[in-house]
Each structure stands twice: as C-alpha cells, then as structure tokens.
C-alpha atoms as a PDB file:
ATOM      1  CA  UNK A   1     110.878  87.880 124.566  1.00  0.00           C
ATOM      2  CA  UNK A   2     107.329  88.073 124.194  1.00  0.00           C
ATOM      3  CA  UNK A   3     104.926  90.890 125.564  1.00  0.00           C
ATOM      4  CA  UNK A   4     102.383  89.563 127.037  1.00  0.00           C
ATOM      5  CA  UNK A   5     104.137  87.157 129.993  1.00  0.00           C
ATOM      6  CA  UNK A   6     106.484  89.630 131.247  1.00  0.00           C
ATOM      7  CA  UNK A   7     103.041  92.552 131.283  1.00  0.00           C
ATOM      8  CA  UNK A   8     101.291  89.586 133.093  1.00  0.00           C
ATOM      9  CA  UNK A   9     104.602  88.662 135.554  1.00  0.00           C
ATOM     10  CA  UNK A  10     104.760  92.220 136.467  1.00  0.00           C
ATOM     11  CA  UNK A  11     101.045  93.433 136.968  1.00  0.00           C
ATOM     12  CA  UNK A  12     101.144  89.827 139.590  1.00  0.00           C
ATOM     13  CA  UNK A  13     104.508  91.198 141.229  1.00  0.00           C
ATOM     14  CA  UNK A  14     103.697  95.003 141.761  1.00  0.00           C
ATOM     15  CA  UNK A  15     100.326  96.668 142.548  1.00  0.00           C
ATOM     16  CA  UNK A  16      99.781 100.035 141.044  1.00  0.00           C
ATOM     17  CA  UNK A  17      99.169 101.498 144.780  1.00  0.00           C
ATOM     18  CA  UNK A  18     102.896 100.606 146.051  1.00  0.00           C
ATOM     19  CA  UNK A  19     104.386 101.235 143.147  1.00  0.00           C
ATOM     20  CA  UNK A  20     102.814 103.940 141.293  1.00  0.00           C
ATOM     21  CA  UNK A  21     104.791 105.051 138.492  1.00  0.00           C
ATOM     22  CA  UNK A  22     104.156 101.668 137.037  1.00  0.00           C
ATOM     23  CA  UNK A  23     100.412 103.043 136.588  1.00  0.00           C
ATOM     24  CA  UNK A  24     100.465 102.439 132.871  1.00  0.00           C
ATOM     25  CA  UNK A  25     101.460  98.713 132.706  1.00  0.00           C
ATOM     26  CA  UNK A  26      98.722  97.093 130.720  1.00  0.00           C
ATOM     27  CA  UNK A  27      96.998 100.421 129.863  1.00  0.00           C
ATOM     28  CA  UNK A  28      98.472  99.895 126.346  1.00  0.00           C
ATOM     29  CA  UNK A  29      98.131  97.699 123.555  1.00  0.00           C
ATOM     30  CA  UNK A  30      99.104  97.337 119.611  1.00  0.00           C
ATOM     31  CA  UNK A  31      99.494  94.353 117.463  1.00  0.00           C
ATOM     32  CA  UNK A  32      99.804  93.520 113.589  1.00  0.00           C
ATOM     33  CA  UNK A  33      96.560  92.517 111.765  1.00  0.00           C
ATOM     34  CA  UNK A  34      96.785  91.108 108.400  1.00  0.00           C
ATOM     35  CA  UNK A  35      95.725  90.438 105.075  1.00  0.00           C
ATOM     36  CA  UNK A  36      96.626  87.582 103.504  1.00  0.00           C
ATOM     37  CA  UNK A  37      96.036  86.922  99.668  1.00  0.00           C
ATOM     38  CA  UNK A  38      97.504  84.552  96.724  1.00  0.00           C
ATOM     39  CA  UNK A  39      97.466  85.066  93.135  1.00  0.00           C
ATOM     40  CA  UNK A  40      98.344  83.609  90.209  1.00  0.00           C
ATOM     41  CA  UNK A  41      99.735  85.267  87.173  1.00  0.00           C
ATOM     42  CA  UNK A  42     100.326  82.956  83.503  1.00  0.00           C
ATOM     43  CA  UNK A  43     104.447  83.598  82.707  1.00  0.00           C
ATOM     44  CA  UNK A  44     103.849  84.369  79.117  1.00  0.00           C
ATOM     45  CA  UNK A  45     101.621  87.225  80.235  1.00  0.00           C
ATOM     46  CA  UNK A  46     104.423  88.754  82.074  1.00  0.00           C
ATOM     47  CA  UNK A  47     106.552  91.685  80.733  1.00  0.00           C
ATOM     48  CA  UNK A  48     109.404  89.668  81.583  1.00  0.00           C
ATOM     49  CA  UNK A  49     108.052  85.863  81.414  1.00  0.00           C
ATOM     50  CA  UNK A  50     110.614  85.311  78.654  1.00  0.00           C
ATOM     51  CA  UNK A  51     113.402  85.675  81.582  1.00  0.00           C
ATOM     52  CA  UNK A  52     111.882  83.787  84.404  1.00  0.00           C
ATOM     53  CA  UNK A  53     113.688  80.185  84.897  1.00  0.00           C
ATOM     54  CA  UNK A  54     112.275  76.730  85.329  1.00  0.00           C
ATOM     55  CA  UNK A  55     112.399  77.411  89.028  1.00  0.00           C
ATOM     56  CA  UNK A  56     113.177  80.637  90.808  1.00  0.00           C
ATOM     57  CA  UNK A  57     111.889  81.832  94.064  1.00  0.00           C
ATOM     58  CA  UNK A  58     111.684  85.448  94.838  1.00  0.00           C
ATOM     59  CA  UNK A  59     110.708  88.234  97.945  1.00  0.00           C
ATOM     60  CA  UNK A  60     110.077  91.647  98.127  1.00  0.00           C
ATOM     61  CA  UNK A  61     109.041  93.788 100.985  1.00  0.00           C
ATOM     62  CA  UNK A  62     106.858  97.085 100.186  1.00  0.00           C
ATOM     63  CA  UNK A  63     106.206  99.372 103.026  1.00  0.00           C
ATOM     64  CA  UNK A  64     103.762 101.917 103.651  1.00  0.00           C
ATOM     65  CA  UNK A  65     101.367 103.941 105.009  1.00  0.00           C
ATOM     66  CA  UNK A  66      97.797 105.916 105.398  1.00  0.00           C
ATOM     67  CA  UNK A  67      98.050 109.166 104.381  1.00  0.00           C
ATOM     68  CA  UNK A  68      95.809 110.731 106.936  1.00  0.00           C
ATOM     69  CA  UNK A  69      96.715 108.993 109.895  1.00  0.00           C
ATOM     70  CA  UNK A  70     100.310 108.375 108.944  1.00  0.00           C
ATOM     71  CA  UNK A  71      99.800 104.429 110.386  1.00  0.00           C
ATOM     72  CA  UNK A  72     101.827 101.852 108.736  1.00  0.00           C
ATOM     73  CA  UNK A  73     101.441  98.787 106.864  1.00  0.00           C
ATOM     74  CA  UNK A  74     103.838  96.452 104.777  1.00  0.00           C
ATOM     75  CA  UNK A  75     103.894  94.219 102.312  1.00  0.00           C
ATOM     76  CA  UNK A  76     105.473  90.650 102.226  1.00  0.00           C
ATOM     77  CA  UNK A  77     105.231  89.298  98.541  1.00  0.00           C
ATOM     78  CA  UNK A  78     106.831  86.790  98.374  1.00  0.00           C
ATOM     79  CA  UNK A  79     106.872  84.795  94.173  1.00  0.00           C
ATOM     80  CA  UNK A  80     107.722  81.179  93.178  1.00  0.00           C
ATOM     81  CA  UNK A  81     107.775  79.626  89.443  1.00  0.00           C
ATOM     82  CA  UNK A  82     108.482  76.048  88.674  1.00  0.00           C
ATOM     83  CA  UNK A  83     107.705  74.745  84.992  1.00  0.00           C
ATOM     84  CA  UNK A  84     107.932  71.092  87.141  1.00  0.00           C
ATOM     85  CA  UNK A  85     106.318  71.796  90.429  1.00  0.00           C
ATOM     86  CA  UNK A  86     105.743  68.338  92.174  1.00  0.00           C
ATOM     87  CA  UNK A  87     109.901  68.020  91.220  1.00  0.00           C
ATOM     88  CA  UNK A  88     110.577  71.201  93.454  1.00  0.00           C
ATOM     89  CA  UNK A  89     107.869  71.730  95.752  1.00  0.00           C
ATOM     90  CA  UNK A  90     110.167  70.439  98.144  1.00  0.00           C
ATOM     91  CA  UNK A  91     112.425  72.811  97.861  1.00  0.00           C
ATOM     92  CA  UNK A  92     110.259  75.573  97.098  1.00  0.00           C
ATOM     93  CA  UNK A  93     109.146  74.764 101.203  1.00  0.00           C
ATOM     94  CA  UNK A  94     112.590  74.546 101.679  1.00  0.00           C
ATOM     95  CA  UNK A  95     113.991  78.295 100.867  1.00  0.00           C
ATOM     96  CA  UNK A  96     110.956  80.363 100.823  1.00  0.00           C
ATOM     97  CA  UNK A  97     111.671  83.744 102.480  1.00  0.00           C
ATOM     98  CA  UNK A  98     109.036  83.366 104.819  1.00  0.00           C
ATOM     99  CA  UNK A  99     106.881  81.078 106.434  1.00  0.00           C
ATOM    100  CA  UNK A 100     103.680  83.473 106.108  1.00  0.00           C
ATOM    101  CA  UNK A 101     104.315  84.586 102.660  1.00  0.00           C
ATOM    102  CA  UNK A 102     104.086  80.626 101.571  1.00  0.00           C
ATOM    103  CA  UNK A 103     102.202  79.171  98.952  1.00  0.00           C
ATOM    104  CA  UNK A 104     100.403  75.873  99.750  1.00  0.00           C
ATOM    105  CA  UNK A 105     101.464  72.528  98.048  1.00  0.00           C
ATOM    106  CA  UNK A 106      98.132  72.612  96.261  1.00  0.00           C
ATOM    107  CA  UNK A 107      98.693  76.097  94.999  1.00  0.00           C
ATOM    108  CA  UNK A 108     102.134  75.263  93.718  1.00  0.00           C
ATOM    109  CA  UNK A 109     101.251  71.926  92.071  1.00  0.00           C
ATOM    110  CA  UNK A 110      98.324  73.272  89.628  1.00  0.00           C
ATOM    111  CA  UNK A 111     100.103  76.340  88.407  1.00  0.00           C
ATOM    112  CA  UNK A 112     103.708  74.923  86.282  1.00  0.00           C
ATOM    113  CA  UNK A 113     102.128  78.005  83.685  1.00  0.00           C
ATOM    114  CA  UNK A 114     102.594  80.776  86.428  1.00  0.00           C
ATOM    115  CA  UNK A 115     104.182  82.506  89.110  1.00  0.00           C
ATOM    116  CA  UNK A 116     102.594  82.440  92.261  1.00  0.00           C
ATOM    117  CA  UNK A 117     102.305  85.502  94.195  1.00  0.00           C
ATOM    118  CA  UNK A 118     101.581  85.515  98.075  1.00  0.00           C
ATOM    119  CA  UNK A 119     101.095  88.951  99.678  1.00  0.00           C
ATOM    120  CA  UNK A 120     101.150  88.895 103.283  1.00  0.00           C
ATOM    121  CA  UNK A 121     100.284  92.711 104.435  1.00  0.00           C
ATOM    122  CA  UNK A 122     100.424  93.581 108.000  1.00  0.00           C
ATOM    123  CA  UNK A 123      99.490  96.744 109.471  1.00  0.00           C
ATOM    124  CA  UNK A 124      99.648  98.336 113.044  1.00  0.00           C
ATOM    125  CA  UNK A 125      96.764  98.291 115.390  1.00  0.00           C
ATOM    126  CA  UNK A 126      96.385 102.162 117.065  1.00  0.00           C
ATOM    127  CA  UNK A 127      98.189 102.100 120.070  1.00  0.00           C
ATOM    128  CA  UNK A 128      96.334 105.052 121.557  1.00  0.00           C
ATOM    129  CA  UNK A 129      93.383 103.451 121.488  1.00  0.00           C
ATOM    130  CA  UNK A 130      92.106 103.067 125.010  1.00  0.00           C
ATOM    131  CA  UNK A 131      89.447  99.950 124.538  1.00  0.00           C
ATOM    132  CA  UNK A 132      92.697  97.847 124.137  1.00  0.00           C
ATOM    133  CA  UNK A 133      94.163  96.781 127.131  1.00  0.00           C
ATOM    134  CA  UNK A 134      95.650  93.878 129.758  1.00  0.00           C
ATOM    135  CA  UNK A 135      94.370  93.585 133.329  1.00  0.00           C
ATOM    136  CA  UNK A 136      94.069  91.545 136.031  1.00  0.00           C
ATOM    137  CA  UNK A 137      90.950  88.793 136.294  1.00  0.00           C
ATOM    138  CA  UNK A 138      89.703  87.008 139.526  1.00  0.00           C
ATOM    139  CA  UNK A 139      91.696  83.872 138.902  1.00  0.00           C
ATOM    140  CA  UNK A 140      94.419  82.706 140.705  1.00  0.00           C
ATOM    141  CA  UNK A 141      96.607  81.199 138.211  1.00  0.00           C
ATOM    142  CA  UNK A 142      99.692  84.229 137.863  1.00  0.00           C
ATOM    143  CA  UNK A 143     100.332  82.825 134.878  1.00  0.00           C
ATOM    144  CA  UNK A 144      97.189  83.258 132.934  1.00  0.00           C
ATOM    145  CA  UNK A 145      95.220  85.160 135.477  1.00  0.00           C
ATOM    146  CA  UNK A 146      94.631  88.310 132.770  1.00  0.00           C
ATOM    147  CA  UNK A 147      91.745  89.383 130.274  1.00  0.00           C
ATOM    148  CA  UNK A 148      92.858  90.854 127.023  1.00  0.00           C
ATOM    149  CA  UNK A 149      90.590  93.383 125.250  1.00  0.00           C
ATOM    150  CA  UNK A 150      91.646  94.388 121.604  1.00  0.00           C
ATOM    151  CA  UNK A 151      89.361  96.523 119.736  1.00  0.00           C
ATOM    152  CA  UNK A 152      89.432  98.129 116.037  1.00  0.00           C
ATOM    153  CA  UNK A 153      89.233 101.495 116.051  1.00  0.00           C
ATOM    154  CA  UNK A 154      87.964 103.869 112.963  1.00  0.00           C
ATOM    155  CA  UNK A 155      92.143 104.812 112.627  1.00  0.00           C
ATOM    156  CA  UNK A 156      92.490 100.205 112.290  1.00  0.00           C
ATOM    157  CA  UNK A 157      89.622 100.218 110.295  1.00  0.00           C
ATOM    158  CA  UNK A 158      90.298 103.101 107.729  1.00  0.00           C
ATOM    159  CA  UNK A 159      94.406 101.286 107.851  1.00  0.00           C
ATOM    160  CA  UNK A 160      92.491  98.335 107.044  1.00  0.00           C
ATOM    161  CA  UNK A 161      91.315  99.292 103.940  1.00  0.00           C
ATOM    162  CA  UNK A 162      94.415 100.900 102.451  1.00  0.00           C
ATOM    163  CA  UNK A 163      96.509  98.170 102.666  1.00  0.00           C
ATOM    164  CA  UNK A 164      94.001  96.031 101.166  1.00  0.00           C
ATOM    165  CA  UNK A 165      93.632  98.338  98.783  1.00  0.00           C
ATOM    166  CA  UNK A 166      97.578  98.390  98.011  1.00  0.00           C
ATOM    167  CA  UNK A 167      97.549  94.771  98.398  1.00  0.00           C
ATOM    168  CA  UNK A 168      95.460  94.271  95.390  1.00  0.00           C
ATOM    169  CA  UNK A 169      97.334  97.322  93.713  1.00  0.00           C
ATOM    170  CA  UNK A 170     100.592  95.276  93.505  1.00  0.00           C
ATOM    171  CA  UNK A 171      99.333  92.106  92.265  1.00  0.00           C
ATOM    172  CA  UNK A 172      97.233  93.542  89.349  1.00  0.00           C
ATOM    173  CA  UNK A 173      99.275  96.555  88.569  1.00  0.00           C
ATOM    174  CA  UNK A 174     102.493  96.337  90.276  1.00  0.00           C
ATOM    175  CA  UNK A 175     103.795  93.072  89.013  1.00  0.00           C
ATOM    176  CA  UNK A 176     104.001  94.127  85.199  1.00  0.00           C
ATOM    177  CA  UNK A 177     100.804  90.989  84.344  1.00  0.00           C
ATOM    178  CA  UNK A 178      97.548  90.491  83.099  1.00  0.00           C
ATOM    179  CA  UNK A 179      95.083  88.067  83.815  1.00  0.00           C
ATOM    180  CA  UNK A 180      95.452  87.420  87.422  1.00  0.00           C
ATOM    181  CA  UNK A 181      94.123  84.618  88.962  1.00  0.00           C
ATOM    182  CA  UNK A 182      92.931  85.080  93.503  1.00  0.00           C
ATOM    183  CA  UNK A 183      92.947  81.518  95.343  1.00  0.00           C
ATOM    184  CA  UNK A 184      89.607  81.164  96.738  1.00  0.00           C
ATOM    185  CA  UNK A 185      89.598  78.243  99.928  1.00  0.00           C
ATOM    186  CA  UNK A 186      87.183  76.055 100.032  1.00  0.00           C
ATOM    187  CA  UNK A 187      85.005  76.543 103.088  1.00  0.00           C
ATOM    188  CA  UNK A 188      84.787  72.955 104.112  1.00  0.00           C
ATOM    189  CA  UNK A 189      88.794  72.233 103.335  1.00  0.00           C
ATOM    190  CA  UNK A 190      91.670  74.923 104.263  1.00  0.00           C
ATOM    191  CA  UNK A 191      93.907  72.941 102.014  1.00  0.00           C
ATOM    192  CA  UNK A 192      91.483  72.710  98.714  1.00  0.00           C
ATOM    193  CA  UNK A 193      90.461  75.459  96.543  1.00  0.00           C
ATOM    194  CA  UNK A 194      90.545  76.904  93.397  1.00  0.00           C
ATOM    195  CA  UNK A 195      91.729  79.141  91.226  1.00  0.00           C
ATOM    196  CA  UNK A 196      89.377  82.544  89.991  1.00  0.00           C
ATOM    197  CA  UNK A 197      89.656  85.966  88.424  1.00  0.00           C
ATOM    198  CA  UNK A 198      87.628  87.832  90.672  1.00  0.00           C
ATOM    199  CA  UNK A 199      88.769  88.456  94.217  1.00  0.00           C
ATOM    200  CA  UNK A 200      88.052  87.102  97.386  1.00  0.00           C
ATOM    201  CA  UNK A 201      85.734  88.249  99.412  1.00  0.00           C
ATOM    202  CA  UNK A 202      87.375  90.645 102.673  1.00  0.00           C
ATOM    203  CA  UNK A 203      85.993  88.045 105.157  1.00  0.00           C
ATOM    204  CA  UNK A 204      88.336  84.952 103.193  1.00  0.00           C
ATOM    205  CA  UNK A 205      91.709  87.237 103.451  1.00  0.00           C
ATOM    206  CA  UNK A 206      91.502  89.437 106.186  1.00  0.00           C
ATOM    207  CA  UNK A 207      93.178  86.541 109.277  1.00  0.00           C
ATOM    208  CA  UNK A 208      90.974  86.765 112.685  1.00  0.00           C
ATOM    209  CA  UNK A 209      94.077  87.072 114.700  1.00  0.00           C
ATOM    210  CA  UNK A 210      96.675  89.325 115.591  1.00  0.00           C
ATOM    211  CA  UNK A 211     100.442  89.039 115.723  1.00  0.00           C
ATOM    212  CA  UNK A 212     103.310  90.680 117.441  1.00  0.00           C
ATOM    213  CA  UNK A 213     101.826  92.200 120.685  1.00  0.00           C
ATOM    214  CA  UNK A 214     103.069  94.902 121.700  1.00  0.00           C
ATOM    215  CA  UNK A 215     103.445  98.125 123.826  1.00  0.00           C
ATOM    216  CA  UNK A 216     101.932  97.086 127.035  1.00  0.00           C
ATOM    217  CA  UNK A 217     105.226  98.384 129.260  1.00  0.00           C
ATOM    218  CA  UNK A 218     106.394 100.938 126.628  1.00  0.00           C
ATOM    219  CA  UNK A 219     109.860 102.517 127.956  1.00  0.00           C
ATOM    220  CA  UNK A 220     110.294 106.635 127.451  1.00  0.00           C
ATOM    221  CA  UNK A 221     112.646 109.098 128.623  1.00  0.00           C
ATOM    222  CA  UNK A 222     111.446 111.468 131.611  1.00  0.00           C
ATOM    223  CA  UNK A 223     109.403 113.450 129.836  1.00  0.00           C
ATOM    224  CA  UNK A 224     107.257 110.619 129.804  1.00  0.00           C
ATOM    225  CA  UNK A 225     106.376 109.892 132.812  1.00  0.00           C
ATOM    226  CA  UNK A 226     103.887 107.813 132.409  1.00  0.00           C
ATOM    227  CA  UNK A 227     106.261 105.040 130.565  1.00  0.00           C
ATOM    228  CA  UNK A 228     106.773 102.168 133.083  1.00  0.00           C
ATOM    229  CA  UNK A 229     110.015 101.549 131.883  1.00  0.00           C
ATOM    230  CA  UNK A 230     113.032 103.783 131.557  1.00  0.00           C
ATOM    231  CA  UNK A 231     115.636 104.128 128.871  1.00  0.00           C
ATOM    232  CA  UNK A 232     118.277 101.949 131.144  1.00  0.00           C
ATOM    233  CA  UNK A 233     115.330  99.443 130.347  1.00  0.00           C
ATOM    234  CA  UNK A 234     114.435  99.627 134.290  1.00  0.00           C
ATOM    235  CA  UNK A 235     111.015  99.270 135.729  1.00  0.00           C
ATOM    236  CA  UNK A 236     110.107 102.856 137.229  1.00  0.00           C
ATOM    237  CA  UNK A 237     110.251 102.871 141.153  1.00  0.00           C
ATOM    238  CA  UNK A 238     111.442  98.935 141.160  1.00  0.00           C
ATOM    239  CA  UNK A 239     115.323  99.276 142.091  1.00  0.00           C
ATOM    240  CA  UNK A 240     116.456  95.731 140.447  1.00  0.00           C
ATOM    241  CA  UNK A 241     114.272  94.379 137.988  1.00  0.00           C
ATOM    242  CA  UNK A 242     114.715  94.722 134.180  1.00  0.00           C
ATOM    243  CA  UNK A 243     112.274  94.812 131.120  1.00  0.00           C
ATOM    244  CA  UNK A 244     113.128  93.909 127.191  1.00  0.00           C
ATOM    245  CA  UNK A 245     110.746  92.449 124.675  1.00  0.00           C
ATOM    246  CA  UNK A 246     108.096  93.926 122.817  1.00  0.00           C
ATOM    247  CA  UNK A 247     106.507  95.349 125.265  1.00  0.00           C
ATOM    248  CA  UNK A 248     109.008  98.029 125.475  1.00  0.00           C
ATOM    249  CA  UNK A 249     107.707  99.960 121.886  1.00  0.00           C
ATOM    250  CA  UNK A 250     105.831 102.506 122.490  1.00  0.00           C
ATOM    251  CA  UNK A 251     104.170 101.984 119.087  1.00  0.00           C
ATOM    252  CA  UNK A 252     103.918  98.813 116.645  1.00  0.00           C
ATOM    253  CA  UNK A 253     104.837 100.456 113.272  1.00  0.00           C
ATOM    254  CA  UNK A 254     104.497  97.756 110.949  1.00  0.00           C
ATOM    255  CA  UNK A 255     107.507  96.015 111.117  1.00  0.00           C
ATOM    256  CA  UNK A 256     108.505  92.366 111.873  1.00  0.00           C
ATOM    257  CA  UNK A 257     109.883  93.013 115.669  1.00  0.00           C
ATOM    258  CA  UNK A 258     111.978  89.757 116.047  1.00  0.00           C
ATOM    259  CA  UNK A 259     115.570  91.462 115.043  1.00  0.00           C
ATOM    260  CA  UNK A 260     114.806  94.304 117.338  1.00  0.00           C
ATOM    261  CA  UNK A 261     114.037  92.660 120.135  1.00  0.00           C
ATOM    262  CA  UNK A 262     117.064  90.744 120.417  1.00  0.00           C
ATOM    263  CA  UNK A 263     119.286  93.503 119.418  1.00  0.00           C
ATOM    264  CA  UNK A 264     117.755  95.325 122.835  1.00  0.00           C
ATOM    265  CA  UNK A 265     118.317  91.951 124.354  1.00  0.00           C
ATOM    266  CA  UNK A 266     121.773  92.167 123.788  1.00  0.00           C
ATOM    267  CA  UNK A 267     122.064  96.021 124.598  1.00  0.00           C
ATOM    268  CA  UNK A 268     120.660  94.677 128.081  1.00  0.00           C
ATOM    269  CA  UNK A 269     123.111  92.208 128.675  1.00  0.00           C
ATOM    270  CA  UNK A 270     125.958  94.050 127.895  1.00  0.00           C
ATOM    271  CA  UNK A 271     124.366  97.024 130.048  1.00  0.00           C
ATOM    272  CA  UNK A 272     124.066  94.925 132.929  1.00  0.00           C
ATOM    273  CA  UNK A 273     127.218  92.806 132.500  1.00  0.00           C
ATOM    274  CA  UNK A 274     129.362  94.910 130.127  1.00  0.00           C
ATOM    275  CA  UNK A 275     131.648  92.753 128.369  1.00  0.00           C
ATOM    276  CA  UNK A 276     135.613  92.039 130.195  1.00  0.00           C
ATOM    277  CA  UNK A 277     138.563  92.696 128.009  1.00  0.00           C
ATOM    278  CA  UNK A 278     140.618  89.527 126.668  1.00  0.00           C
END
C-alpha cells in the first residue's frame, strides 16, 4: 500500500502520449518531515508528581497548524515513569504507544526521578511544490528505474519552524514542570548521551528523512481533470486497472496514513467484489 511502487509500476506500464489523462502521475509529491526530541522532567517538580505511580506509561497526540499557510503538523508525546526502571524497561518497550515516540533503554535507565517525555512532531511537506517529483531514469530495472526529487520549500521551511517551536512549547510549558532536562546524542554513539538543560541544537532533532510518501497519483472528481485517478479509484483512460494507497491523497495533512489507507483498501474490494448475502 505504499506510494511510490504502484507511481513507479504505472509510469513503466503507460506512457503519457497513449494515455494522456494520466499526465500528472509523478508530477506530485508530499511526505512527513519530523522533529524528534526527548526530555526529561524531575516528578517532584510536577504539578501533579504526587499522583504519578511507580510505573505508568502515557500518549497524547496534539495537532496543529501554521497560521499563514494553514499547513499541518502534529504532535506524538508520548511519557513513561518508572521509580525502578531496569525492572520495567521491558515492558515499558513492550506497551509504548508508538514505536517513534520511544525512549531509548539508556534514557529510561538514568532517569527513576522523572518522566520521560518523547515528542515526535511531523509536519506535511507542500504538495504544490513543483521541484518535488517522480520520473523516469535511463535504467532498465522497472522496478527501481525512477529518480526522486524532494525539495523544501519557504511554505516546509516556515512549517518547520512552528512545529519546532510548539514542540518545545509543550515540553517546557505544556506539561505543568520545571527544570527540563533535552537528551543530547553523542556524535560518535546513537545509543549514548546525556542529559542537559539547554536544547539541542536544530541539526541533532530535525531527522534527514521523510516518511509517508504521498500524492504522486492523487484521485479527484471531474473537475479535476488533471487527477490520474478517479473517485471509483480507476486510472483515467485505463479501462481495468485500479489504484489505492497513498498515492491517492491529494495532500499529506499531517496525519499517520496507515488506517486510511486500508479503510480505502477495503472500500476497493468491496467496490470491485461487493460482498454476497449469507
């Protein structure tokens, strides 16, 4: 259910010339970029560290958004306590929320005094942008044979900076603390590090990467007619061949797409094979 096979499947199977409403495929990009950043905050400096048990585990999701551009961003914070941490680091791994939003074994073990906080903030790369795109390269391999160009424009940037911005926001003023503590990597081991009170430098929590790729066959309605795909999920001027997967959004928005896509996955199936009575 990805986005980028099916994009590269189809841009192999049809060329724009015979099959020109497809035109677009590739044209479009968007993905998530993130921020990642862990803190520490002492329990007794808490508003409510009197409450907080010898091991809880706890998630919150915070959405939103720049106010000129209207782009969106979230926030996974994800918090876990232990007064006994090498007893339930185990299952700390075990039942946290999410697999981004994770502490590290090191960053549990050294704080039994605190909660840990880990903010994983994702916003949503400008799908208008142009400079981002998915075409064809010389090779002959159809199942790599593609270049990939995804480029930050001012709109990413600007986005960029007010979800840092929030980011930080929470952790010193949202989660009702003082004192906060940033985990700071070391740069010659990912898994060592230590604990500080000023923050990291942007170029230790902003991740080189992008996640959730989207947008490259975006469906629309026939307004649109530059959308390869149509709402019955159909590729434009191909009689028999089907699209679902990521690639269908016509923009990112910030969210995590998984649930989505295989709720249209489903929609498909039953489209295409409606379900029998018993």
């Amino acid at each position: 259910m990805g986005a980028i096979p099916p994009t590269t499947l189809v841009l192999n199977s049809f060329s724009k010339a015979q099959f020109p409403r497809l035109a677009g495929v590739g044209t479009r990009y968007t993905a998530h970029f993130i921020t990642a950043i862990t803190a520490r905050i002492r329990k007794d400096s808490l508003s409510y560290g009197d409450k907080i048990g010898y091991f809880e585990i706890g998630a919150m999701y915070v959405a939103g958004k720049d106010p000129s551009s209207g782009a969106q961003f979230h926030i996974q914070l994800s918090a876990v306590t232990s007064c006994h941490p090498s007893r339930h680091v185990a299952d700390a791994f075990r039942h946290m929320p999410d697999v981004v939003a994770a502490p590290s074994y090191r960053q549990i073990v050294t704080s039994p005094e605190h909660v840990v906080f880990v903010c994983a903030t994702l916003g949503e790369m400008d799908q208008k942008n142009a400079d981002n795109w998915i075409r064809l390269n010389n090779q002959t391999d159809p199942i790599s044979n593609i270049d990939l160009q995804a480029v930050a424009n001012e709109q990413d940037k600007i986005l960029w900076d007010v979800m840092d911005k929030a980011t930080f926001d929470v952790l010193e003023e949202g989660v009702g603390g003082t004192g906060v503590e940033y985990w700071h990597p070391s740069p010659y081991d990912d898994d060592m590090g230590e604990w500080l009170s000023i923050r990291p430098q942007t170029d230790k929590f902003r991740v080189p990467g992008l996640v959730h790729e989207a947008s490259m066959m975006w469906i629309g309605d026939e307004e649109d007619m530059t959308a390869p795909v149509g709402l019955d999920y159909r590729l434009r001027g191909v009689e028999n061949v089907y699209v679902t997967g990521a690639s269908l959004w016509p923009t990112g928005a910030s969210w995590n797409p998984t649930c989505s896509m295989v709720a249209l996955t489903m929609h498909l199936a039953d489209t295409l094979e409606p379900k029998k009575p018993c």
